[in-house]
Protein backbone atom coordinates (compact mmCIF):
# COMPACT_ATOMS: atom_id res chain seq x y z
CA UNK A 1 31.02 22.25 16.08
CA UNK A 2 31.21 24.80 18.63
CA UNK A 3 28.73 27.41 19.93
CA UNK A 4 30.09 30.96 20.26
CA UNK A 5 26.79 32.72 21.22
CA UNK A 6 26.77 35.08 22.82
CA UNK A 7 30.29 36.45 21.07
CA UNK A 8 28.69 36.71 17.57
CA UNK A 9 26.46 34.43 15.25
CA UNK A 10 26.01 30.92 16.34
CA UNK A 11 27.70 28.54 14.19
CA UNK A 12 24.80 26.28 14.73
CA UNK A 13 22.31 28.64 12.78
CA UNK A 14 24.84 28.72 10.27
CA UNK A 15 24.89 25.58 9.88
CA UNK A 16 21.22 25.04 9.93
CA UNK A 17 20.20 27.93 7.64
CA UNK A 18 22.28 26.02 5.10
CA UNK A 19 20.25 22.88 4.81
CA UNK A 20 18.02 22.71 2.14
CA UNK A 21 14.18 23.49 3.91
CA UNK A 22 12.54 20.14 2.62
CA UNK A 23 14.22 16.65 1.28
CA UNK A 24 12.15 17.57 -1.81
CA UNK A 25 13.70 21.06 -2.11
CA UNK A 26 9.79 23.13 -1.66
CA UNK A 27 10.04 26.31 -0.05
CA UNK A 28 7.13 27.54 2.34
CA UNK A 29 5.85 30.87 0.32
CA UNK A 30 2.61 32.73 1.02
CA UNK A 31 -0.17 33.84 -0.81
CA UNK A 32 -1.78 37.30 0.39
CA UNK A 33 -2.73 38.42 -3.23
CA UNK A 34 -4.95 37.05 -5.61
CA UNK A 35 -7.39 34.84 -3.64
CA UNK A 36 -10.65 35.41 -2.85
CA UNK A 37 -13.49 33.90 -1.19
CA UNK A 38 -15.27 32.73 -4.02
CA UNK A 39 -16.06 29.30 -4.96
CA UNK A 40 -14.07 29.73 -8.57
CA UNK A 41 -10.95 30.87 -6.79
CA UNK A 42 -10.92 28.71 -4.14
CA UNK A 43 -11.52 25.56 -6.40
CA UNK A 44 -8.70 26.85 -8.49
CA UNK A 45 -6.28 26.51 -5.81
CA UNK A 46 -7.42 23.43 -3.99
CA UNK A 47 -7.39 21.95 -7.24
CA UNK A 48 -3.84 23.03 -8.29
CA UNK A 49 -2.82 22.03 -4.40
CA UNK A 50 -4.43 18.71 -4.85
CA UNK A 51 -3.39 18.03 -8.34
CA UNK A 52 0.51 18.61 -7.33
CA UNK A 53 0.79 17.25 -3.97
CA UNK A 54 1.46 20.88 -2.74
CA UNK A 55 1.47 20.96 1.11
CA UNK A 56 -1.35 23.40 2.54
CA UNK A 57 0.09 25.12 5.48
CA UNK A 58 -2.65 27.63 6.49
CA UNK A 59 -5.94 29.16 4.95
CA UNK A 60 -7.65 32.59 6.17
CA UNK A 61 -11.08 34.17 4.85
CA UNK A 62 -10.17 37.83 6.09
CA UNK A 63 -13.84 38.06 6.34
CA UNK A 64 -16.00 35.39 5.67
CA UNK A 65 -19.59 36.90 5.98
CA UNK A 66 -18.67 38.68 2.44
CA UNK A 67 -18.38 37.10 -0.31
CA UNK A 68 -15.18 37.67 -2.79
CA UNK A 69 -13.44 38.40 0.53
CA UNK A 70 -9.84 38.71 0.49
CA UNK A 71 -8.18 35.26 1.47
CA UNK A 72 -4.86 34.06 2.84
CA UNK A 73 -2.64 31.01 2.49
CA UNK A 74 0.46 29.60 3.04
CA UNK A 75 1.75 26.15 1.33
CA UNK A 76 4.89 24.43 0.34
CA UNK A 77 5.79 24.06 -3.25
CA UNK A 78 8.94 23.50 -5.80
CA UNK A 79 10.31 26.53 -7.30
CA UNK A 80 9.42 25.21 -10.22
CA UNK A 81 6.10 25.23 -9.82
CA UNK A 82 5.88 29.24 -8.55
CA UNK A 83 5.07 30.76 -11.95
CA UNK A 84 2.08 27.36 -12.46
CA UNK A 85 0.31 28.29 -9.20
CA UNK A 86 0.56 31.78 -9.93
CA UNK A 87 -1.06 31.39 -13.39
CA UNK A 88 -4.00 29.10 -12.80
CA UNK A 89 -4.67 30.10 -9.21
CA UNK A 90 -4.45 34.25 -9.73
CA UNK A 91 -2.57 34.62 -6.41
CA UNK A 92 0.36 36.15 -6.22
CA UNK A 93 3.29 34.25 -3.92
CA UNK A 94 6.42 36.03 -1.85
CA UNK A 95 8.28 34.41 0.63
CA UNK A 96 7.44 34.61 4.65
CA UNK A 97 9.11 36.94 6.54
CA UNK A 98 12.06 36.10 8.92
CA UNK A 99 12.31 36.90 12.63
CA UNK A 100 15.82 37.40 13.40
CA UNK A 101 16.39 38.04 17.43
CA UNK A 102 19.23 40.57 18.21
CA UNK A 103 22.57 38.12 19.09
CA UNK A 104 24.07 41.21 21.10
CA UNK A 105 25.12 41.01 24.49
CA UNK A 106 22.39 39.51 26.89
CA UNK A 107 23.57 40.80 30.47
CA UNK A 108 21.85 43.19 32.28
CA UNK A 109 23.29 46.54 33.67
């Protein structure tokens, strides 16, 4: 394989953005709706984390000093367990955003 940056798109992120993210096909997706600081919604989704061997990335408390306060996460799950988490746990997933860098030119005038 060769490398063509900086005439274009890399063939190497091509060919890496085609691999499937995990051997076990989960997807990293976050949660920024749904969850809250409470001890019945954050039992709900440690136990539906726990209970499916979903990887916990990251967990925020926006604000922990109130309670019910909105709170963040981001874990690794199946597909086919989206609409499950979304059910028991009341949060609401979308995928992370992607940084793409500008692959113009890179010499300076």
């Amino acid at each position: 394989m060769t490398c063509t940056w900086p005439n274009g798109t890399c063939a190497c992120l091509l060919a890496q953005e085609e691999k499937p993210e995990d051997y076990a096909g989960r997807a990293w997706m976050h949660c920024e709706e749904g969850l809250n600081f409470s001890k019945a919604s954050m039992s709900r989704f440690m136990m539906f984390c726990l209970g499916n061997n979903v990887e916990i990335g990251s967990v925020y408390a926006f604000n922990a000093e109130f309670p019910r306060c909105q709170v963040l996460a981001s874990i690794r799950l199946r597909p086919d367990q989206f609409e499950a988490f979304e059910r028991e746990t009341g949060g609401k997933l979308r995928k992370p955003r992607r940084v793409k860098l500008n692959s113009g030119d890179s010499t300076d005038d």
